[in-house]
C-alpha atoms as a PDB file:
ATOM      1  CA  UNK A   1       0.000   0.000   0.000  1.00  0.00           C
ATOM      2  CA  UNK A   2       1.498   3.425  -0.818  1.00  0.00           C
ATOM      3  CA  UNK A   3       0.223   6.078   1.309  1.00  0.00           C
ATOM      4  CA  UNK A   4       2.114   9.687   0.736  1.00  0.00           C
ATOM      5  CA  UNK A   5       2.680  12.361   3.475  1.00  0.00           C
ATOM      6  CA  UNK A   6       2.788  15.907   2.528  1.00  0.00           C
ATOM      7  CA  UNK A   7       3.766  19.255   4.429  1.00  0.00           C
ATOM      8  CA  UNK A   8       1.975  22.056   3.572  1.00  0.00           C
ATOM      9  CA  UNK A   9       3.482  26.036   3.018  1.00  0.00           C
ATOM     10  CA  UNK A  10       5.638  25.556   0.481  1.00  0.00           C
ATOM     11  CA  UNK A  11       5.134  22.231  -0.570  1.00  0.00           C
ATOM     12  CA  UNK A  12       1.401  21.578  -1.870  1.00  0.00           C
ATOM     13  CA  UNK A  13       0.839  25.412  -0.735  1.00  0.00           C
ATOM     14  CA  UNK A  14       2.050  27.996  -3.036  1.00  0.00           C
ATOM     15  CA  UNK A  15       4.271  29.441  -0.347  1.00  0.00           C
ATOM     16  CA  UNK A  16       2.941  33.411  -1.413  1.00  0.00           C
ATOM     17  CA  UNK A  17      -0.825  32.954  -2.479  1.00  0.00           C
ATOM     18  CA  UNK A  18      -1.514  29.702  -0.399  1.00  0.00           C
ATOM     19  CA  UNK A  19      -3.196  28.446  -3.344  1.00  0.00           C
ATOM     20  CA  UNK A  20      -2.813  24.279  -4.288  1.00  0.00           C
ATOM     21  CA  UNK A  21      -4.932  25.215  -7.927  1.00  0.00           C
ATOM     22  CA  UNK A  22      -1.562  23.732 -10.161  1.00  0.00           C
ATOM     23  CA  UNK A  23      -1.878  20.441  -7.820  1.00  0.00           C
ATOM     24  CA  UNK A  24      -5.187  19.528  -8.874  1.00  0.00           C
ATOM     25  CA  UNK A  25      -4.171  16.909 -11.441  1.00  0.00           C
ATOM     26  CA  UNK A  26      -1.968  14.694  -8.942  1.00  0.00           C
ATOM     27  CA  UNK A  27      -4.698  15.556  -6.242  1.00  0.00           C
ATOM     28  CA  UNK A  28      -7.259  13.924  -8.310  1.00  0.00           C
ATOM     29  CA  UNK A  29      -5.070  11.079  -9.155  1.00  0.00           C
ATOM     30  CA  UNK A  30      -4.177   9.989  -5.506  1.00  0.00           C
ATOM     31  CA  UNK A  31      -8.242  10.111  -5.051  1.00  0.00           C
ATOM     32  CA  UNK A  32      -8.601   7.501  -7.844  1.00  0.00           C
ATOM     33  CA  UNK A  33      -6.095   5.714  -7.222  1.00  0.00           C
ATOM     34  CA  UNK A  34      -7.490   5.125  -2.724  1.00  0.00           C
ATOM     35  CA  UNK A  35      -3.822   6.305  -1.769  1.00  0.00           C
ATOM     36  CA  UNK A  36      -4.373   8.444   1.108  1.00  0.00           C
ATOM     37  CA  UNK A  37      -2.961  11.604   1.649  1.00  0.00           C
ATOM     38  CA  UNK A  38      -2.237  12.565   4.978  1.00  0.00           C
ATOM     39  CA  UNK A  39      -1.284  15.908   5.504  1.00  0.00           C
ATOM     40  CA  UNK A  40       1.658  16.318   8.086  1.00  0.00           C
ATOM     41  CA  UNK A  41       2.324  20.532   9.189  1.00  0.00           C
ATOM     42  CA  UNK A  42       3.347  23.194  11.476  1.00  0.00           C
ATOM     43  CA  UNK A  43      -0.458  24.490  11.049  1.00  0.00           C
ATOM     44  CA  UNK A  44      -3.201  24.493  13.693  1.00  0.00           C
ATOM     45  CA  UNK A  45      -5.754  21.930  13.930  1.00  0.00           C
ATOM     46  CA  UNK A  46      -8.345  24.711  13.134  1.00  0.00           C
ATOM     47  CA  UNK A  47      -6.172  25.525   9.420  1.00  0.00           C
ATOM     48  CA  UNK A  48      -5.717  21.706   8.884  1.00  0.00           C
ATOM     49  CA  UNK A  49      -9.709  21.149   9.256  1.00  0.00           C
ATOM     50  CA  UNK A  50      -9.829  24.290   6.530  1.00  0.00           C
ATOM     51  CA  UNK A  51      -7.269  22.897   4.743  1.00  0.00           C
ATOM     52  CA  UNK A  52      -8.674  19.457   4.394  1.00  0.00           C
ATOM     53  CA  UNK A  53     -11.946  21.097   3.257  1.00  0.00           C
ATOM     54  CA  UNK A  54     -10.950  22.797   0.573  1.00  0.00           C
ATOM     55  CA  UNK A  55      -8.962  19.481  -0.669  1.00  0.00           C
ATOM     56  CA  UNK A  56     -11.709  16.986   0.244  1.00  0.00           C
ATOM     57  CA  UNK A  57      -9.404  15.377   2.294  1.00  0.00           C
ATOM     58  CA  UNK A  58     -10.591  12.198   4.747  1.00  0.00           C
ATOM     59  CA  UNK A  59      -7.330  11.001   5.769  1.00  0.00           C
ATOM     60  CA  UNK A  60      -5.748  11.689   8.981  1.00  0.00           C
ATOM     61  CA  UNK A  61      -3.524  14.808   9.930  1.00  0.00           C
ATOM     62  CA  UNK A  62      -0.280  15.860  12.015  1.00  0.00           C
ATOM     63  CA  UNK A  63      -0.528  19.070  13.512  1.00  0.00           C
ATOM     64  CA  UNK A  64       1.843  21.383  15.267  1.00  0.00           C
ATOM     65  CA  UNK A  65       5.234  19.929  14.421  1.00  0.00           C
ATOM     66  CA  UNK A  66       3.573  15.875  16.122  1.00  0.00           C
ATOM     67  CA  UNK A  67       1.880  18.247  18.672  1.00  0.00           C
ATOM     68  CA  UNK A  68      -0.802  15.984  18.311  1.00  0.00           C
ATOM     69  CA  UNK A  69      -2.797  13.694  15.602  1.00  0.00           C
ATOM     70  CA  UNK A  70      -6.156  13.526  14.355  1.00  0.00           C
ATOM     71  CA  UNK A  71      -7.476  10.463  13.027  1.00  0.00           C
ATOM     72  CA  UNK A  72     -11.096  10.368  12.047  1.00  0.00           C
ATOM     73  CA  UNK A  73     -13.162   8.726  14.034  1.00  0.00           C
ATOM     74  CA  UNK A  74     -13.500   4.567  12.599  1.00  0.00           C
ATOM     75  CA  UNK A  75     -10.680   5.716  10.315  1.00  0.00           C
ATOM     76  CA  UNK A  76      -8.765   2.252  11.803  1.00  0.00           C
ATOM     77  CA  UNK A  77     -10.665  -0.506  13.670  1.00  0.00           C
ATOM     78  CA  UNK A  78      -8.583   0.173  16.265  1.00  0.00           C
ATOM     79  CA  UNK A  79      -7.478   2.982  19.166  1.00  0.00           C
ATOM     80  CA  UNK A  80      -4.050   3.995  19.103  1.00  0.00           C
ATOM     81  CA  UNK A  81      -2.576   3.379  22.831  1.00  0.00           C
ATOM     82  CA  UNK A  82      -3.318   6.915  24.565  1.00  0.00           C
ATOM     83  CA  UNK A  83      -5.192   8.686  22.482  1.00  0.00           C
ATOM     84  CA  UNK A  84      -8.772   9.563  23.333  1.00  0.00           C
ATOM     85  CA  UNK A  85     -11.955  10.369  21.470  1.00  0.00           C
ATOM     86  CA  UNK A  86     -12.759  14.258  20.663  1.00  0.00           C
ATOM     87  CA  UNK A  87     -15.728  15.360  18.438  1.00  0.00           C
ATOM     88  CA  UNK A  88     -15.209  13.570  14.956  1.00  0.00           C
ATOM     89  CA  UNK A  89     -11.321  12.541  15.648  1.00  0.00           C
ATOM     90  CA  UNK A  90      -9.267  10.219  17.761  1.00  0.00           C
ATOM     91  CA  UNK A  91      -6.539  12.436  19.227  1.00  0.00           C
ATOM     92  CA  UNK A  92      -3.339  11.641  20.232  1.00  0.00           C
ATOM     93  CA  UNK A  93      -1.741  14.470  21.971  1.00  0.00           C
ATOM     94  CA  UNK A  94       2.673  14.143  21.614  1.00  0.00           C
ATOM     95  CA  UNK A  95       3.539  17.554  22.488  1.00  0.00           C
ATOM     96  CA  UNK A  96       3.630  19.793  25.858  1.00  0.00           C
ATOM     97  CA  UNK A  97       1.118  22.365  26.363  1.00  0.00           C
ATOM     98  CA  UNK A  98       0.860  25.564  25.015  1.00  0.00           C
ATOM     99  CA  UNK A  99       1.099  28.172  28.085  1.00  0.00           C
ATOM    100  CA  UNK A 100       4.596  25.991  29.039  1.00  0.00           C
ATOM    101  CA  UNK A 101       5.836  26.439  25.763  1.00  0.00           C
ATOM    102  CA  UNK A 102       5.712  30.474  25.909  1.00  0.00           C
ATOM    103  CA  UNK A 103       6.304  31.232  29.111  1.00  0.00           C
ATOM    104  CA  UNK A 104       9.590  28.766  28.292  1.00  0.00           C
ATOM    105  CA  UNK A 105      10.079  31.217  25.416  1.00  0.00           C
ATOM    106  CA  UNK A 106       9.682  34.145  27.272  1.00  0.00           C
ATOM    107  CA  UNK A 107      12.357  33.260  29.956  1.00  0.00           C
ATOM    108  CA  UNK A 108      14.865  32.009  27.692  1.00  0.00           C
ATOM    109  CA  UNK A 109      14.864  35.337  25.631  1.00  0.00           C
ATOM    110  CA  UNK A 110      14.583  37.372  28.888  1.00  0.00           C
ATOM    111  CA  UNK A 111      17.505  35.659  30.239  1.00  0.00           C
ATOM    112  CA  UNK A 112      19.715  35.953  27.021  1.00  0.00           C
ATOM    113  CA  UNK A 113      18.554  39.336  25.956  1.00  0.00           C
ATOM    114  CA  UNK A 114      17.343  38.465  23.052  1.00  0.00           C
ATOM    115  CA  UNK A 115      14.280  40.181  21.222  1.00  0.00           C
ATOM    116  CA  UNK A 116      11.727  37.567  19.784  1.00  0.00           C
ATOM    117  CA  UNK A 117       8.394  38.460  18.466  1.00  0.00           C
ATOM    118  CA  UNK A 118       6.403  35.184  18.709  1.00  0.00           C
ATOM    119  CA  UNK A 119       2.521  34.085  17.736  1.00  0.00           C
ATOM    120  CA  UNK A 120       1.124  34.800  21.158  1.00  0.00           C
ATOM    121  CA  UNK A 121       2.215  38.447  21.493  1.00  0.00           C
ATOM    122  CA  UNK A 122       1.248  39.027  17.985  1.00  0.00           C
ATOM    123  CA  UNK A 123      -2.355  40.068  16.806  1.00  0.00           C
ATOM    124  CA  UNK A 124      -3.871  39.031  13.959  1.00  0.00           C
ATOM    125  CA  UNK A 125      -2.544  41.832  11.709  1.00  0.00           C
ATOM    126  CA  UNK A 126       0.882  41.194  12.565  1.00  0.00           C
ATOM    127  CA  UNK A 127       0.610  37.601  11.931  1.00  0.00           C
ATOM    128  CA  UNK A 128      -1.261  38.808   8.405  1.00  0.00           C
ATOM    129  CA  UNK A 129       2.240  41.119   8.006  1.00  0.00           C
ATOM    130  CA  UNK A 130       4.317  38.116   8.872  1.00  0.00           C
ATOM    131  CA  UNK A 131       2.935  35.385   6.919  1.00  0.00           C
ATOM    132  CA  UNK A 132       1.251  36.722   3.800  1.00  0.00           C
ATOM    133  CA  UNK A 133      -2.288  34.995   5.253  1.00  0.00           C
ATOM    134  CA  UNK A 134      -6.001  36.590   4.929  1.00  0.00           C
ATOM    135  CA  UNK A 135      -7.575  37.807   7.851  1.00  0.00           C
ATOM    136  CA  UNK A 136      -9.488  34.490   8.068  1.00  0.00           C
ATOM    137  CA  UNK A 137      -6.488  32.120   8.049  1.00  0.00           C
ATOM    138  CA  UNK A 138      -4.532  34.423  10.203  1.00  0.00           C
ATOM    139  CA  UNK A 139      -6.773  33.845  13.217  1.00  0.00           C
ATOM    140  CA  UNK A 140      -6.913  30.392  12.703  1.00  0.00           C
ATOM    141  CA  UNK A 141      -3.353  30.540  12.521  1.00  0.00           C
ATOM    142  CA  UNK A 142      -3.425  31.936  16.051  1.00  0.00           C
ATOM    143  CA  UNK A 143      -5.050  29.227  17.527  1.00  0.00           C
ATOM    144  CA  UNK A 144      -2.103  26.629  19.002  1.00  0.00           C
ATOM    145  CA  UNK A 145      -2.328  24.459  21.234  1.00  0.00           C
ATOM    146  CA  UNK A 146       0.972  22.498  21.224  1.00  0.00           C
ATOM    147  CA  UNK A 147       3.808  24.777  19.557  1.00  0.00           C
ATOM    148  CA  UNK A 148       5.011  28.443  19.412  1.00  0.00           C
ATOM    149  CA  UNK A 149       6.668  29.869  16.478  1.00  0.00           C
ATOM    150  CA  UNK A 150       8.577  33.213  16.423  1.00  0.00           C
ATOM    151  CA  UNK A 151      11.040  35.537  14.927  1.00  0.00           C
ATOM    152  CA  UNK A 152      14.675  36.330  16.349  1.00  0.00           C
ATOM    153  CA  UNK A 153      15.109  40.022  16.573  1.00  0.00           C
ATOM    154  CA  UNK A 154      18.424  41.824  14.733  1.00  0.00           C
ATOM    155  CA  UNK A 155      20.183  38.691  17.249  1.00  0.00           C
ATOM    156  CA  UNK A 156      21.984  35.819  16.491  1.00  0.00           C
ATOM    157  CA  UNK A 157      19.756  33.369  18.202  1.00  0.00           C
ATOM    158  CA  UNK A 158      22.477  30.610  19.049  1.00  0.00           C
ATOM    159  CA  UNK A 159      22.098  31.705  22.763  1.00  0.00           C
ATOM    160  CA  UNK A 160      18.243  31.912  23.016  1.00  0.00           C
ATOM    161  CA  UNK A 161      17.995  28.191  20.894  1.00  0.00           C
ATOM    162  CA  UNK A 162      20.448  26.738  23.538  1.00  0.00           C
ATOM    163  CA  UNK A 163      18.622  28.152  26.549  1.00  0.00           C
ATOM    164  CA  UNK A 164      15.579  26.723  24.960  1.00  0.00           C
ATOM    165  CA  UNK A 165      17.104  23.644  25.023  1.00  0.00           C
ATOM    166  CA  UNK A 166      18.237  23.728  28.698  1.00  0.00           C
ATOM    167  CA  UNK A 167      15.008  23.823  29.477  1.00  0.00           C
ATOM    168  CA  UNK A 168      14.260  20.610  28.701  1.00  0.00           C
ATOM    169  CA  UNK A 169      12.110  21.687  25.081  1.00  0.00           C
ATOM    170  CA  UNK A 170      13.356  21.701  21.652  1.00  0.00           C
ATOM    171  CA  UNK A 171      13.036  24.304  18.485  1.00  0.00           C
ATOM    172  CA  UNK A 172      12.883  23.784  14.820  1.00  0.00           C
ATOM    173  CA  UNK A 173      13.080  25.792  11.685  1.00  0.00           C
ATOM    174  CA  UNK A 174      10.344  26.112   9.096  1.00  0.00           C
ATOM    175  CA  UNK A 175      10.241  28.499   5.875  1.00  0.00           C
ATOM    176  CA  UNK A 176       9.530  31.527   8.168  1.00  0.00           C
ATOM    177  CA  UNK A 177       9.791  30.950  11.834  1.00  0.00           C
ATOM    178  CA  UNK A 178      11.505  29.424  14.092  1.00  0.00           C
ATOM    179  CA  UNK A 179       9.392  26.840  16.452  1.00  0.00           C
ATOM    180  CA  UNK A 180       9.881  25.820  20.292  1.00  0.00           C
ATOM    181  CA  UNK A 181       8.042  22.403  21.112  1.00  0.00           C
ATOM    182  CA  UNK A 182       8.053  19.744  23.564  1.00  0.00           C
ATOM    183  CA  UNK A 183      10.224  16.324  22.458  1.00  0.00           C
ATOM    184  CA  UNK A 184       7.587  15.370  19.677  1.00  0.00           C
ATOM    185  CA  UNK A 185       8.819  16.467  16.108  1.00  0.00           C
ATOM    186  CA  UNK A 186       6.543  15.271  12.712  1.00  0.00           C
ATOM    187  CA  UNK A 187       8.349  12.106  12.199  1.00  0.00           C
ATOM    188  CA  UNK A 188       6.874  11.158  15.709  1.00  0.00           C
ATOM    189  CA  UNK A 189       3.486  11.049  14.344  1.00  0.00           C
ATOM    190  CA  UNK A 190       4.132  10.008  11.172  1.00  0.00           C
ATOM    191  CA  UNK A 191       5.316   7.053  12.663  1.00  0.00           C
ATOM    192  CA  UNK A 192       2.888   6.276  14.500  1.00  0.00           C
ATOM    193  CA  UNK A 193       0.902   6.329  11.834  1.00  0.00           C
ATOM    194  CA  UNK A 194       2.650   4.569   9.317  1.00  0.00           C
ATOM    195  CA  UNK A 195       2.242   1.785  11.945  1.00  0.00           C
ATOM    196  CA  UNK A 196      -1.319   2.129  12.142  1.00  0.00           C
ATOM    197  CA  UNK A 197      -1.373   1.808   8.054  1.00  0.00           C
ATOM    198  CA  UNK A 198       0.809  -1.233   8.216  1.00  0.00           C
ATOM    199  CA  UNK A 199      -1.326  -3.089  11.119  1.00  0.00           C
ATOM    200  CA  UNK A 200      -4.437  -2.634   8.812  1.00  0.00           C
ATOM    201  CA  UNK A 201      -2.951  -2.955   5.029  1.00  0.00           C
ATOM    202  CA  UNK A 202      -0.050  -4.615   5.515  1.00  0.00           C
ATOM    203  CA  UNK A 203       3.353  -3.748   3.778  1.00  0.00           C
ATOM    204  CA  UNK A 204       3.474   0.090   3.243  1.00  0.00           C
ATOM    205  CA  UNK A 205       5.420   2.336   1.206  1.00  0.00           C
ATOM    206  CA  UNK A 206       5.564   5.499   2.437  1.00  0.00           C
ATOM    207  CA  UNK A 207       5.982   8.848   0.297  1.00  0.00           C
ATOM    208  CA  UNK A 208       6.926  12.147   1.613  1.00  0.00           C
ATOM    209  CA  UNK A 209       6.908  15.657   0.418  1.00  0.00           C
ATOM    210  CA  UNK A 210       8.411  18.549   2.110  1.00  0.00           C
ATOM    211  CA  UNK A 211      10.218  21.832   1.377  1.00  0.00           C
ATOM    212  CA  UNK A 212      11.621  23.468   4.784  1.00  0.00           C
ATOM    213  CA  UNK A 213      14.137  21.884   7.421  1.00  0.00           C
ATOM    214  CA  UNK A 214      11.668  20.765  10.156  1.00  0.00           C
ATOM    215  CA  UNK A 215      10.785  18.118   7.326  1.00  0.00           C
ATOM    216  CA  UNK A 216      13.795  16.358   7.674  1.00  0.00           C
ATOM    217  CA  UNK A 217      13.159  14.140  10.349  1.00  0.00           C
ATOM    218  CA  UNK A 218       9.654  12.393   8.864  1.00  0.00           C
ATOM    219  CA  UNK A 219      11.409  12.531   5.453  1.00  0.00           C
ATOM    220  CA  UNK A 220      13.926   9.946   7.026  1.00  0.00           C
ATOM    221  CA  UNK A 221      11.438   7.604   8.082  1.00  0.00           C
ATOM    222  CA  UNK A 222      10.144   7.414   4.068  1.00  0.00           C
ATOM    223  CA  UNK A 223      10.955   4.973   1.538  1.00  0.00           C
ATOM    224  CA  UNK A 224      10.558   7.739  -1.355  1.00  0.00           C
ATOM    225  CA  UNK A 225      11.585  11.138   0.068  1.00  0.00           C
ATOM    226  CA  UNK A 226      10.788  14.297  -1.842  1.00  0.00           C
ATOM    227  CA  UNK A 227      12.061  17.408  -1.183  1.00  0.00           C
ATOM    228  CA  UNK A 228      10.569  20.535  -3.029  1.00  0.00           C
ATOM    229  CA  UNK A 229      13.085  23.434  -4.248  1.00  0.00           C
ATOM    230  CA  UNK A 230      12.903  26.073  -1.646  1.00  0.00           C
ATOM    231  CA  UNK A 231      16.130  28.711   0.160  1.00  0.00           C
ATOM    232  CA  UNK A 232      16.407  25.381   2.295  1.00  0.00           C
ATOM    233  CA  UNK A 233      16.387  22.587  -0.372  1.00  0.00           C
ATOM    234  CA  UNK A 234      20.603  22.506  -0.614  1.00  0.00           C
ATOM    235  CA  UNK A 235      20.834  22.049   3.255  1.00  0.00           C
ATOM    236  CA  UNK A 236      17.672  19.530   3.433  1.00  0.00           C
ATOM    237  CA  UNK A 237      19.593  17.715   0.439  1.00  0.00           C
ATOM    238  CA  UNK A 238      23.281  17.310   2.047  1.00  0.00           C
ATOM    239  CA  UNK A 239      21.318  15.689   4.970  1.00  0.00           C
ATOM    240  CA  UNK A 240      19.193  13.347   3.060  1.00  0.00           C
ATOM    241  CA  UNK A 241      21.420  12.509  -0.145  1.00  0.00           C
ATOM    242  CA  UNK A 242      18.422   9.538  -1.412  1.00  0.00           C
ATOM    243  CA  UNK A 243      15.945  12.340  -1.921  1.00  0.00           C
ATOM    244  CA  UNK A 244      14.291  13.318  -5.125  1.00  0.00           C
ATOM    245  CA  UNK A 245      14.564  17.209  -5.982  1.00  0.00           C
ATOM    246  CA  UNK A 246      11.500  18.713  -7.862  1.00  0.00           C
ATOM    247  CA  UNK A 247      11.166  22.462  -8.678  1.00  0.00           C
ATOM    248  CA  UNK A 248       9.357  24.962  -8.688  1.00  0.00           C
ATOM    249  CA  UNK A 249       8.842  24.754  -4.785  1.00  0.00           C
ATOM    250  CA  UNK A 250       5.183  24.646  -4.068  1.00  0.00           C
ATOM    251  CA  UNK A 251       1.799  23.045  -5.921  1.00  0.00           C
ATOM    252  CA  UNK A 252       3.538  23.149  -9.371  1.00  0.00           C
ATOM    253  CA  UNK A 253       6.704  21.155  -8.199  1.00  0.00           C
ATOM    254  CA  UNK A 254       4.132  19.036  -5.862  1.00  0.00           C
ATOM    255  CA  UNK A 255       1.657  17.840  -8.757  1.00  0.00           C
ATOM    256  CA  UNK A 256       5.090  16.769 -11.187  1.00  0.00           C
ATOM    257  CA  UNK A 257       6.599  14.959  -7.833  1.00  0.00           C
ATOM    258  CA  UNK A 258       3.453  12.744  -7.323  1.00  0.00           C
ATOM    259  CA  UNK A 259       2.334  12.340 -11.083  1.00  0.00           C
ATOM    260  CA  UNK A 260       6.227  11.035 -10.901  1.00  0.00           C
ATOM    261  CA  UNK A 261       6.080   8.842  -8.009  1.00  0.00           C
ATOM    262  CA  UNK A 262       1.915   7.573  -9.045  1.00  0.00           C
ATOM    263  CA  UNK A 263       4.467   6.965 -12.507  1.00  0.00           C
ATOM    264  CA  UNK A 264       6.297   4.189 -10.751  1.00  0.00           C
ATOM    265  CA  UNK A 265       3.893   3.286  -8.268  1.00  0.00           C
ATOM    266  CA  UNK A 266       1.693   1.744 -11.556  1.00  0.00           C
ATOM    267  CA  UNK A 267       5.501   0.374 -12.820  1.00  0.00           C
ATOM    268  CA  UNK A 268       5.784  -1.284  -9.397  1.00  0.00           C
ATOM    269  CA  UNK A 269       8.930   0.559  -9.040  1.00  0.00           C
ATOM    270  CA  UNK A 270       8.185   1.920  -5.921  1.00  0.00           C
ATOM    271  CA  UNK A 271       5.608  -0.796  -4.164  1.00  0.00           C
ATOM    272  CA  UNK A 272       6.634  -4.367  -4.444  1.00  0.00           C
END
């Protein structure tokens, strides 16, 4: 069974417009084809339930950098150990919570002097200013639960990242922010969930997309790893030398990655 993983911003996102319109051909394929598509992000839960929307997408989701993941409800025939039922989803909850995340943030950049500006100080027009997002998106965007990002100052933030980490919490990099989480990363949930596919398929390929350098780590659990062009593509690259490289960076680059990888999927090139 192939099942593919995809970040979002930059990757099946235009990274600008936040539109997916040029990855409607490989989007419809993966629907005809039953390979789910389970979308794997920095976002909020409240964006990824937008976000799956808009792309008609059933599948589970990874929120947060693994803060936590969603599964629909009867999705598997099965309850991952610890998670719990919520509304429509079966949630398993990976990171810390969100009020010991910034108050961890606010220490560590009191006590190195350095000047942050991070999601929960910000109001929604900033975040609009900082991200490019609509009004709409940008207060869904404001709505974490399990991971801060923020912006370093006019500092070099070597000090502030390694006071984070004496703190016991850990920070990661995406296209625009930096992050500070708890010990979960995406390749946590992934996973987990890759497990989950395997106890109720069997054998499982799995296919990943992603464009920024807190990708890395659930790109190395993939058989196929994909990494669209981006500023970070060189770096993500040197650390995973098996990847594919497909520009542009965004929908574009996404829809000729998967109409490449559906290619050998049908070849049996990439599934035994």
């Amino acid at each position: 069974m192939l099942v593919v993983f995809s970040d979002l911003d930059g990757t099946l996102l235009d990274p600008r417009s936040y539109t997916f319109r040029a990855a409607r051909p490989a989007l419809e394929a993966l629907r005809q084809h039953g390979i789910p598509l389970v979308l794997v992000s920095s976002k909020t839960r409240a964006e990824l339930e937008y976000w799956r929307r808009r792309l008609k997408n059933t599948h589970p989701f990874v929120v947060e950098n693994g803060g936590a993941i969603f599964i629909p409800r009867g999705y598997f025939p099965f309850t991952p150990a610890g998670a719990s039922d919520e509304g429509a989803y079966c949630v398993l909850v990976l990171g810390r919570p969100y009020r010991e995340l910034t108050a961890a943030l606010e220490d560590a950049a009191a006590e190195t002097e350095t000047p942050v500006q991070a999601f929960h100080g910000m109001s929604v027009r900033q975040v609009r200013f900082c991200t490019g997002l609509p009004r709409a998106l940008a207060r869904l965007a404001k709505q974490r639960e399990y991971d801060e990002p923020f912006l370093v100052e006019g500092r070099d933030p070597a000090l502030l990242l390694r006071s984070i980490e004496q703190r016991g919490l850990r920070w990661t990099r995406g296209g625009r922010f930096y992050h500070v989480l708890g010990e979960n990363d995406k390749a946590q949930g992934v996973r987990i969930l890759i497990e989950a596919y395997r106890r109720t398929q069997g054998p499982v390929c799995a296919a990943g997309l992603g464009d920024g350098w807190n990708d890395v780590d659930f790109l190395r659990l993939m058989d196929v790893a994909i990494v669209l062009e981006s500023p970070a593509a060189r770096e993500i690259k040197a650390a995973l030398p098996g990847a594919q490289v497909f520009a542009p960076g965004g929908p574009e680059g996404w829809n000729k990655a998967v109409q490449w990888l559906l290619e050998r999927h049908a070849k049996s090139e990439v599934v035994p």
